[in-house]
C-alpha atoms as a PDB file:
ATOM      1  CA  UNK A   1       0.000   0.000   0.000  1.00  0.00           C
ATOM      2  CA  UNK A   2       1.637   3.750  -0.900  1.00  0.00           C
ATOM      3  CA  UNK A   3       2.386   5.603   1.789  1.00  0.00           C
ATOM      4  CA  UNK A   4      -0.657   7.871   2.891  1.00  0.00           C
ATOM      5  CA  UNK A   5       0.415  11.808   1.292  1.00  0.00           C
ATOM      6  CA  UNK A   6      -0.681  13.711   4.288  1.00  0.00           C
ATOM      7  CA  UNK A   7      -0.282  13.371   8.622  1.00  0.00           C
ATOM      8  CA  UNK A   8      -3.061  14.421  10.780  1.00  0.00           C
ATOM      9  CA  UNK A   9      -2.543  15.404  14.984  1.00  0.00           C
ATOM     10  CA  UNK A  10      -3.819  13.102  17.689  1.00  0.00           C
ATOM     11  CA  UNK A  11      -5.993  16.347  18.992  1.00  0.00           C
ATOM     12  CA  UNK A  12      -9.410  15.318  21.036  1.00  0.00           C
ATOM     13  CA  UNK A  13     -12.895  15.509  18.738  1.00  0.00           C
ATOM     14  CA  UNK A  14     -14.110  19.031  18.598  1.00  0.00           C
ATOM     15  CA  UNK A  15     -17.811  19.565  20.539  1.00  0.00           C
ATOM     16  CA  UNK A  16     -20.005  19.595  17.407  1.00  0.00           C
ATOM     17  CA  UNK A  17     -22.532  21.679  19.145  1.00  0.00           C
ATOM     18  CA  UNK A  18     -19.865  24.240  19.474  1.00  0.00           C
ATOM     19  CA  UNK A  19     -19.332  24.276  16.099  1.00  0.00           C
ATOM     20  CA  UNK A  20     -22.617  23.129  14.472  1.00  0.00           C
ATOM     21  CA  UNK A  21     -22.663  26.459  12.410  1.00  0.00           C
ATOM     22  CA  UNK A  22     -19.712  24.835  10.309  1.00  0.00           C
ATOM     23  CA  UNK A  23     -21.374  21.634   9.860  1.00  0.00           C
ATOM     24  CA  UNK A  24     -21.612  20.561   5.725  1.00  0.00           C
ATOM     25  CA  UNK A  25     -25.337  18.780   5.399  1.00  0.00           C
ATOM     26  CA  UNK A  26     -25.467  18.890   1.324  1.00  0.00           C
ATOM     27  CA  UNK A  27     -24.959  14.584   0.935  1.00  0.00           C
ATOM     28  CA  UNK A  28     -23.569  16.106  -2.744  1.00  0.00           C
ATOM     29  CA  UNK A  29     -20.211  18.389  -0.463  1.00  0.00           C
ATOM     30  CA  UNK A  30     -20.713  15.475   1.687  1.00  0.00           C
ATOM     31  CA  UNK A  31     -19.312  13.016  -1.078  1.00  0.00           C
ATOM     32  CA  UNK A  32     -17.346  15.303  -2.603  1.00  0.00           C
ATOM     33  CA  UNK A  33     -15.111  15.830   0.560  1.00  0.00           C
ATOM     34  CA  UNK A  34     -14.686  12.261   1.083  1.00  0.00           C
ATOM     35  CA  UNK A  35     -14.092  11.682  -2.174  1.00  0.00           C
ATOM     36  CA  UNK A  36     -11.176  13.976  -1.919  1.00  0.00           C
ATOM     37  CA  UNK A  37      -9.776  12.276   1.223  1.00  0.00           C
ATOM     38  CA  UNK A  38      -9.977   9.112  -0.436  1.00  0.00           C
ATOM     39  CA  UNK A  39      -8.250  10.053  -3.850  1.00  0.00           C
ATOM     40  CA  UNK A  40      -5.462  11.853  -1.656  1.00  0.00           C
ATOM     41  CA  UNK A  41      -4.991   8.945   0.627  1.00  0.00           C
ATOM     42  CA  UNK A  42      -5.264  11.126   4.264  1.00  0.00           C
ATOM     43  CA  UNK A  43      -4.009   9.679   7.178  1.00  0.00           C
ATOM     44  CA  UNK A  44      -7.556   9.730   9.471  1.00  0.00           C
ATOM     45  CA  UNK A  45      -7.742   9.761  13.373  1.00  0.00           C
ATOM     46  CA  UNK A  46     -10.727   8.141  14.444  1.00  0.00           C
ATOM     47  CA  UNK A  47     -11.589   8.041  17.776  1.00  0.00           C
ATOM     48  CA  UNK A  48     -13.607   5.007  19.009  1.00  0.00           C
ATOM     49  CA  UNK A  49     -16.946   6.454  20.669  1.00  0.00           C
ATOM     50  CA  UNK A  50     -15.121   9.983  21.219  1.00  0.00           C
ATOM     51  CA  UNK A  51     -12.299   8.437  23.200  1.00  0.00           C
ATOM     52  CA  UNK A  52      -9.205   6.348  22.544  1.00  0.00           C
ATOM     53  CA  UNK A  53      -8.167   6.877  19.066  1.00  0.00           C
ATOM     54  CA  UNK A  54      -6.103   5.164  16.387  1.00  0.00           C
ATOM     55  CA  UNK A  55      -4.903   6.390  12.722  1.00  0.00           C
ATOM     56  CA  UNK A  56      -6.592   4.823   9.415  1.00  0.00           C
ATOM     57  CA  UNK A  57      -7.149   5.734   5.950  1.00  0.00           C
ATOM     58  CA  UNK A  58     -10.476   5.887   3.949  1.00  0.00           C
ATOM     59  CA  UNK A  59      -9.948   3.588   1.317  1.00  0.00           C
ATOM     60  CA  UNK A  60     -13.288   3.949  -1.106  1.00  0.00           C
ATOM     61  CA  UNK A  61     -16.723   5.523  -1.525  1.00  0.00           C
ATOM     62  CA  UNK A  62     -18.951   2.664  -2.792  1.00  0.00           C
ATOM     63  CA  UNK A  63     -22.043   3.341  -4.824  1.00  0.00           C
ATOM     64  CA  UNK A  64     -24.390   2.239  -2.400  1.00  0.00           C
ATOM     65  CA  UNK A  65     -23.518   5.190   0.132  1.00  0.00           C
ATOM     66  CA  UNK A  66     -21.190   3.323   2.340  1.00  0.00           C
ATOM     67  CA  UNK A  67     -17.201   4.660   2.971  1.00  0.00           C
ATOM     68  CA  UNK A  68     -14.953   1.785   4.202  1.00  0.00           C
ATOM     69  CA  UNK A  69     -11.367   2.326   6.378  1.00  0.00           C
ATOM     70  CA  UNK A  70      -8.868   0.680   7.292  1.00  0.00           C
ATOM     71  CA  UNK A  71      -9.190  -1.235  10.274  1.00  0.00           C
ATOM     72  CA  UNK A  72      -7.247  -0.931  13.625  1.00  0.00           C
ATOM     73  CA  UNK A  73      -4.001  -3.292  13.281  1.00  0.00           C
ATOM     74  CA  UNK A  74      -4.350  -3.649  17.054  1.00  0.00           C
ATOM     75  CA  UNK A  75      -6.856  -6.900  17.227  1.00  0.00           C
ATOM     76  CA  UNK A  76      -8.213  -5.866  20.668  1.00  0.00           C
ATOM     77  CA  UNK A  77      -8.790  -2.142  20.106  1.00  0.00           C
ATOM     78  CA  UNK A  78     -10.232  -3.329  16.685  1.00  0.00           C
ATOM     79  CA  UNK A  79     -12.933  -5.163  18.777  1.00  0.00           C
ATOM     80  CA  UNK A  80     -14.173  -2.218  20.809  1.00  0.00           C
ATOM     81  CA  UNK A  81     -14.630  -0.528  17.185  1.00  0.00           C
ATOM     82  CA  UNK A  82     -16.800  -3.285  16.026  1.00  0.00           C
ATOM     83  CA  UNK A  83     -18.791  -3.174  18.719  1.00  0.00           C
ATOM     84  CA  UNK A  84     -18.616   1.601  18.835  1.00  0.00           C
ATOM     85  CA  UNK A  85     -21.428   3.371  18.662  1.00  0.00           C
ATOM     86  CA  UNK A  86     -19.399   5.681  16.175  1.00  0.00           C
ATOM     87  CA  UNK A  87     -16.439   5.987  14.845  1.00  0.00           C
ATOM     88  CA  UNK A  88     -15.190   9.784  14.932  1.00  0.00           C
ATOM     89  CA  UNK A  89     -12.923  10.667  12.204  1.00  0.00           C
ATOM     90  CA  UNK A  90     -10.625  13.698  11.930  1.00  0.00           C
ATOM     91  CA  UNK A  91      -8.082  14.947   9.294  1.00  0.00           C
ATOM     92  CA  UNK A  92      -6.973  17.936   7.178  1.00  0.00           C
ATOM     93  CA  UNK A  93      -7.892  18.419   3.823  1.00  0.00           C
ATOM     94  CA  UNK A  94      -6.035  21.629   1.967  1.00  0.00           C
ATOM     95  CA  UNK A  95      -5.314  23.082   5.246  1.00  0.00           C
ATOM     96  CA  UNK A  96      -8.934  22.606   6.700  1.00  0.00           C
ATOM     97  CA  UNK A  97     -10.363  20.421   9.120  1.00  0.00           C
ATOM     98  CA  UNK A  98     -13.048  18.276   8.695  1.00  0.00           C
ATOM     99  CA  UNK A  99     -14.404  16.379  11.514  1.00  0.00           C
ATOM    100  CA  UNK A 100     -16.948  13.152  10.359  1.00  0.00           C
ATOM    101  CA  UNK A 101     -19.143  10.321  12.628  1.00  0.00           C
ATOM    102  CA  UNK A 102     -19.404   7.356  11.068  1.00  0.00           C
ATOM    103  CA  UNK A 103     -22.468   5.635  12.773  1.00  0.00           C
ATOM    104  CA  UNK A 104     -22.110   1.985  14.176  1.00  0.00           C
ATOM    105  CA  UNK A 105     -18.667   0.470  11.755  1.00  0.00           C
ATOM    106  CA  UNK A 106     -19.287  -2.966  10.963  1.00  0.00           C
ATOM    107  CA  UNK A 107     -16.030  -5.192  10.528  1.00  0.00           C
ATOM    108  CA  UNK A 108     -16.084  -6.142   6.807  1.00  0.00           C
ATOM    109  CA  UNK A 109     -13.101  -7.618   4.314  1.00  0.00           C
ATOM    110  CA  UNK A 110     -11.890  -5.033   1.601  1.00  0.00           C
ATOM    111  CA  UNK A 111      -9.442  -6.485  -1.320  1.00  0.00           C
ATOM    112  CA  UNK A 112      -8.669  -9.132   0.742  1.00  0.00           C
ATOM    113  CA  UNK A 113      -7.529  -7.004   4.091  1.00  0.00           C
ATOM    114  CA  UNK A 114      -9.437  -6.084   7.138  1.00  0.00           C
ATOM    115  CA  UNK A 115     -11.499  -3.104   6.579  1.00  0.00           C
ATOM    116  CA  UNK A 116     -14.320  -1.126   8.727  1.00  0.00           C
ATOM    117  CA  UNK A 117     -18.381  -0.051   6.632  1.00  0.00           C
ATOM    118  CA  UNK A 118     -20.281   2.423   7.414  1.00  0.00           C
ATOM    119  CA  UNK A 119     -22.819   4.611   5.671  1.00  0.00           C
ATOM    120  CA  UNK A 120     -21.921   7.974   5.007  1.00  0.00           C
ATOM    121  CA  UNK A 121     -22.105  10.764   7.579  1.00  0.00           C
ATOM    122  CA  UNK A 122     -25.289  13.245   7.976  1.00  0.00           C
ATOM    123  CA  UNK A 123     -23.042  16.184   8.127  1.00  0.00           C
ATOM    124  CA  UNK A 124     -19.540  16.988   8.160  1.00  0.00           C
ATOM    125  CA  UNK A 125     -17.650  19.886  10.317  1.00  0.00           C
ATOM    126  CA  UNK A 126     -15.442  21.777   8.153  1.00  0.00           C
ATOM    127  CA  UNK A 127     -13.266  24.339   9.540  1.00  0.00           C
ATOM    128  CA  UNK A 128     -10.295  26.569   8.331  1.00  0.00           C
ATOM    129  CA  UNK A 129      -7.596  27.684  10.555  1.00  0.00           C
ATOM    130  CA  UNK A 130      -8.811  31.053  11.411  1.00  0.00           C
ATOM    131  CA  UNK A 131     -11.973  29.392  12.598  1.00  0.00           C
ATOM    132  CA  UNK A 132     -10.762  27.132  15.077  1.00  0.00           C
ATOM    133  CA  UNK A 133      -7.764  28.106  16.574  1.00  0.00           C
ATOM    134  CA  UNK A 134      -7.432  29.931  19.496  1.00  0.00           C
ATOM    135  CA  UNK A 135      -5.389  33.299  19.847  1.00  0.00           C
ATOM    136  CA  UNK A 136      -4.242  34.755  23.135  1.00  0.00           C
ATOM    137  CA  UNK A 137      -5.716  38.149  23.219  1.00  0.00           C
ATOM    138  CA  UNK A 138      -2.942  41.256  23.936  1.00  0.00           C
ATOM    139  CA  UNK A 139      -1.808  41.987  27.111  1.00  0.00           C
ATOM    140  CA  UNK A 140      -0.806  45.351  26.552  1.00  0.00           C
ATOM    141  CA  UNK A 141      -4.331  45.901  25.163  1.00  0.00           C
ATOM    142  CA  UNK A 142      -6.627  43.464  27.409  1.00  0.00           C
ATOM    143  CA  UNK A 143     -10.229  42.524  25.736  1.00  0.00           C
ATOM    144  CA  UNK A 144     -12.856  42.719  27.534  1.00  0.00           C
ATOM    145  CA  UNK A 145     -16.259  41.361  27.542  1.00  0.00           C
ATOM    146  CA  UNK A 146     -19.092  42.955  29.733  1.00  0.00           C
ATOM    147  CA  UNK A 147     -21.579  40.648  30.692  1.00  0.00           C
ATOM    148  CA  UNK A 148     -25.955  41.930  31.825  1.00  0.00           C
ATOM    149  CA  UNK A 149     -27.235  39.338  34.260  1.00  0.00           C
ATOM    150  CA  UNK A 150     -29.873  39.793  37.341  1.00  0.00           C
ATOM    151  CA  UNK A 151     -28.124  39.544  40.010  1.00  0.00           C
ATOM    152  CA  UNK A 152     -29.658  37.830  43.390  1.00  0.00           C
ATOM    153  CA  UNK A 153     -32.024  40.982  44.032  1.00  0.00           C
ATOM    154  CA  UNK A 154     -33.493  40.781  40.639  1.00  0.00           C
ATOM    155  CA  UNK A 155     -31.671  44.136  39.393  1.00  0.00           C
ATOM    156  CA  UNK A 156     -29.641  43.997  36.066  1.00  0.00           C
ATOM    157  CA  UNK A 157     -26.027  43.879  36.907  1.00  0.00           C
ATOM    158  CA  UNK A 158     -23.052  44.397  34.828  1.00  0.00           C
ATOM    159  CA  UNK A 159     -19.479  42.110  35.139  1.00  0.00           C
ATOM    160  CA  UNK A 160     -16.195  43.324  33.430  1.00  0.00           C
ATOM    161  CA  UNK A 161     -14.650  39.800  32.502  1.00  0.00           C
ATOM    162  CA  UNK A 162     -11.197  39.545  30.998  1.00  0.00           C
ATOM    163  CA  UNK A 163     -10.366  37.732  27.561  1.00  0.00           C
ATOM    164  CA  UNK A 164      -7.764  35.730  27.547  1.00  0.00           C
ATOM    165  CA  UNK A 165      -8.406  33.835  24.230  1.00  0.00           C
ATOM    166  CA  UNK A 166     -10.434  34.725  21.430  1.00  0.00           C
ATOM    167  CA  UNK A 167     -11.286  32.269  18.105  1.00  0.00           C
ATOM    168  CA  UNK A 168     -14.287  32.252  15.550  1.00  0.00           C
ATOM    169  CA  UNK A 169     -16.297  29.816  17.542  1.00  0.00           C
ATOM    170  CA  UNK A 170     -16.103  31.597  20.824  1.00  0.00           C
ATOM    171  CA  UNK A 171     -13.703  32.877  23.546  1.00  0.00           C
ATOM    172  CA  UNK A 172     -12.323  32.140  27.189  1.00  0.00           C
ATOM    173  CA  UNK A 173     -12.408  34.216  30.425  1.00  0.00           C
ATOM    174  CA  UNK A 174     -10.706  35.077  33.743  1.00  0.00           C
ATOM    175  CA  UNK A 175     -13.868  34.122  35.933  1.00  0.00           C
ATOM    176  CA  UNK A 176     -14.688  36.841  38.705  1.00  0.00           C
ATOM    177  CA  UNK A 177     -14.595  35.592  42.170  1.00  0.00           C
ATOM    178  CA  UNK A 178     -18.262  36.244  43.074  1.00  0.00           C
ATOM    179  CA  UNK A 179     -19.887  38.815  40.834  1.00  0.00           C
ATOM    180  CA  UNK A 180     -20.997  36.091  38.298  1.00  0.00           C
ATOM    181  CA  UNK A 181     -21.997  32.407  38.597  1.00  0.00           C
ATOM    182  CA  UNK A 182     -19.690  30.300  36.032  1.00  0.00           C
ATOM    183  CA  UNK A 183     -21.347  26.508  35.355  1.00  0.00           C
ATOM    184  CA  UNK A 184     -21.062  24.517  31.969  1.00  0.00           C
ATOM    185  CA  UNK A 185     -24.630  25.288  30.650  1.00  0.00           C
ATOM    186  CA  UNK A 186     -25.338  28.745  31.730  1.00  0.00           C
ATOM    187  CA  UNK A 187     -26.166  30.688  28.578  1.00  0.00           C
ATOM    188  CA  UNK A 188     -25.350  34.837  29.068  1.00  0.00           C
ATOM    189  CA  UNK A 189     -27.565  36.679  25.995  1.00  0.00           C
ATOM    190  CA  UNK A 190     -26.778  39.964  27.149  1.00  0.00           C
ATOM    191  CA  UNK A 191     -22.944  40.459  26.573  1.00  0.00           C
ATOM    192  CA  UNK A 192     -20.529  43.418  24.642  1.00  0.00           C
ATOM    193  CA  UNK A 193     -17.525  42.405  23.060  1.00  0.00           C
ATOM    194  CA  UNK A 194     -15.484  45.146  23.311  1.00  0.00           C
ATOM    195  CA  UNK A 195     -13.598  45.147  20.117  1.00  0.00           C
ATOM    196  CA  UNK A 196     -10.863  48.194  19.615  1.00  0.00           C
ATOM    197  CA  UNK A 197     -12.208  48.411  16.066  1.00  0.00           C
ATOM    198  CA  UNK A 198     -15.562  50.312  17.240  1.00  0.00           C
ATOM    199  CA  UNK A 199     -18.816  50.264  18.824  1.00  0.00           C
ATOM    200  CA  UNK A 200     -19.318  47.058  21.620  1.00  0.00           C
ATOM    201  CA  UNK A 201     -20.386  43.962  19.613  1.00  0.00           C
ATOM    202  CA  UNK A 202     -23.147  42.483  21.211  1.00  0.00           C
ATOM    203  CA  UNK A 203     -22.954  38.956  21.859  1.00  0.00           C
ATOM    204  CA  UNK A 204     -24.951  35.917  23.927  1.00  0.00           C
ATOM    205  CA  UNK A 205     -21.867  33.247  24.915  1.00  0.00           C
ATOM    206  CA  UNK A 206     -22.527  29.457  26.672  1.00  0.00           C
ATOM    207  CA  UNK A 207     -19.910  28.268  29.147  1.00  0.00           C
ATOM    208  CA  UNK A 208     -18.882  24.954  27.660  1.00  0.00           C
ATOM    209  CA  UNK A 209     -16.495  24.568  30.762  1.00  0.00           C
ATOM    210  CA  UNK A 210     -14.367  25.082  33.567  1.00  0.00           C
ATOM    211  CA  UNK A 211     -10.459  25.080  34.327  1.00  0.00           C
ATOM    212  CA  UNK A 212      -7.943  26.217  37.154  1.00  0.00           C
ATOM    213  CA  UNK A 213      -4.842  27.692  35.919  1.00  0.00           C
ATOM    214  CA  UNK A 214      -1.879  29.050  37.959  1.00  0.00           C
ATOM    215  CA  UNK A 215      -0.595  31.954  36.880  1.00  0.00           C
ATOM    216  CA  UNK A 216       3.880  32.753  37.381  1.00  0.00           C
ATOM    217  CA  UNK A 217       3.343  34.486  40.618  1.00  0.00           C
ATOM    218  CA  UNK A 218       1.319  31.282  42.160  1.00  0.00           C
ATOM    219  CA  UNK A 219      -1.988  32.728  42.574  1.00  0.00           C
ATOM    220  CA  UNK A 220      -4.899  30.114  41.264  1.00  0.00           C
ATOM    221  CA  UNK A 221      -7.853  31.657  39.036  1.00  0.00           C
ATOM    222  CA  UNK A 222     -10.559  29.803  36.886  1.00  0.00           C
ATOM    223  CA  UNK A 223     -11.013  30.045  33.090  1.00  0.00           C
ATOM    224  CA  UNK A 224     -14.164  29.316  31.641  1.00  0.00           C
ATOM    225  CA  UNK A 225     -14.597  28.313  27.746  1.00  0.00           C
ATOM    226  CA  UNK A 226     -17.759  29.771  26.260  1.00  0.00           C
ATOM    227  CA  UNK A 227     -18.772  29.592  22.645  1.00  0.00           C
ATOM    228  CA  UNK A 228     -20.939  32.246  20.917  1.00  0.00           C
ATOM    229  CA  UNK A 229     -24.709  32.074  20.458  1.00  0.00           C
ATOM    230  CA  UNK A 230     -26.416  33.206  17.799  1.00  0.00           C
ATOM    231  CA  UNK A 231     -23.413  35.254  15.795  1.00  0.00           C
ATOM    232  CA  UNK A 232     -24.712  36.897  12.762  1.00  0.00           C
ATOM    233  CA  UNK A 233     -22.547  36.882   9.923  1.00  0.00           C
ATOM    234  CA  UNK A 234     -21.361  40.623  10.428  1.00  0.00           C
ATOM    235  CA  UNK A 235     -20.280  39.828  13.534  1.00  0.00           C
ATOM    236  CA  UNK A 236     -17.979  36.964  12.970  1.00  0.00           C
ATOM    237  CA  UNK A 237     -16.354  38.909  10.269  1.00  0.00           C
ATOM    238  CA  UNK A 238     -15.591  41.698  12.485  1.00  0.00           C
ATOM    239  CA  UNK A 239     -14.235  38.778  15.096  1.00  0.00           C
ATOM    240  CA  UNK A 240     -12.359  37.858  12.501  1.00  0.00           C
ATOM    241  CA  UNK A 241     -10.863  40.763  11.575  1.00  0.00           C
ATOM    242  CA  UNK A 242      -9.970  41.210  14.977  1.00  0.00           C
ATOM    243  CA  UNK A 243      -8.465  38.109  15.026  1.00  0.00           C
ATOM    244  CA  UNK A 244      -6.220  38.462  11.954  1.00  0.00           C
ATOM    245  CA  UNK A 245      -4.708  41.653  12.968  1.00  0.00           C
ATOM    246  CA  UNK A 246      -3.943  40.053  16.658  1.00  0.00           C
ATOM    247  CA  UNK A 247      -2.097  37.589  14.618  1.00  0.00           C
ATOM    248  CA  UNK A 248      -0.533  39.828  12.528  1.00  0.00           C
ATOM    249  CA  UNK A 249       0.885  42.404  15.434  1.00  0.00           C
ATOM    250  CA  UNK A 250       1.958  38.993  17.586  1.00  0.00           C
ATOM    251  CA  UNK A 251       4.166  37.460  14.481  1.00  0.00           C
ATOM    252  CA  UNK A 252       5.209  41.766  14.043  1.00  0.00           C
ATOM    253  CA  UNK A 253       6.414  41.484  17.768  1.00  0.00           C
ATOM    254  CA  UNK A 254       7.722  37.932  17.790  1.00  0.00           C
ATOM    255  CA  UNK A 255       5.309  37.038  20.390  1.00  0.00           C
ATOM    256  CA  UNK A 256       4.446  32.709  20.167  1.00  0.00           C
END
């Protein structure tokens, strides 16, 4: 077999509720990007019910509306997939990343070697670099994010949070100590961007979830992940504006 033209990162499966908005549901795109991982022989990482993982290729499309890969080489990790829920596949295709389930793999022979079916995916995730990677914001000029909530008395309140990363899909934030209740779930429609570019950019963000980090001088604070709700399409090219000039003034600087 030729050696697969392209490598693809171990990274975890991205939330596809965080980025449903870049979901491909057209079965004609659908087939179209597979066929293009097939013909360029990708190296795939599937992950066996969204956890361990192992690397395959897609060898063929079949005319039915199947798309068969090659199966595990490990014998006992190749029995949990027969037996997954899903197979989640990742790779990179022209610099993007496309993110695929394939539902309930069934162990098949292909051209005489061991080989997983499935029928094709519902949708795939499709994302370019600027659209999922996170930048650290400047910390000579912090974002900020101001965020309307009732507080315990019922009166509209409003928290100054700090941005410490910013991408396409959503942002993270230095959690104040008491001011504002942080909990994967809680959905904030009321928030301002505040972009240097202009006006406040209203927002509504989701925490997706929680994390202590330490910072050089010891102290302990809490970062919470949030993706953004609702983002019309002015508003996540103004993000991304924002986004390429942070990258732009960081490789100007030599900041990594």
């Amino acid at each position: 077999m030729p050696e697969p033209s392209e490598t693809t990162t171990t990274l975890r499966p991205l939330d596809t509720d965080t980025f449903a908005r870049y979901a491909v549901h057209d079965p004609r795109e659908i087939v179209r990007l597979l066929g293009a991982v097939v013909e360029k022989r990708l190296l795939l990482t599937a992950f066996i019910d969204g956890g361990e993982s192992f690397i395959t290729l897609a060898l063929a499309l079949t005319d039915d509306g199947a798309v068969i890969v090659d199966a595990c080489p490990d014998e006992v990790r190749n029995a949990r997939v027969g037996s997954a829920a899903r197979l989640v596949c990742t790779t990179r295709l022209d610099n993007v990343k496309l993110q695929f389930a394939l539902a309930v793999p069934a162990r098949i022979e292909y051209e005489g070697r061991p080989a997983l079916r499935a029928a094709l995916p519902d949708s795939i995730v499709r994302l370019q670099r600027r659209e999922f990677y996170r930048l650290p914001t400047s910390q000579v000029e912090p974002l900020m994010c101001v965020i309307t909530h009732a507080g315990e008395d019922g009166r509209r309140q409003e928290v100054q949070v700090r941005i410490v990363d910013i991408s396409g899909g959503g942002l993270a934030v230095l959690v104040p100590p008491r001011e504002l209740r942080f909990e994967p779930g809680t959905e904030y429609r009321q928030c301002s961007l505040r972009l240097p570019d202009g006006n406040p950019l209203p927002v509504g963000l989701k925490v997706r979830n929680l994390f202590e980090i330490e910072k050089a001088n010891g102290v302990k604070v809490q970062r919470a992940g949030c993706e953004f709700m609702g983002l019309s399409n002015q508003a996540t090219a103004r993000i991304q504006r924002y986004m390429f000039k942070l990258e732009r003034d960081r490789r100007m600087t030599g900041e990594h």
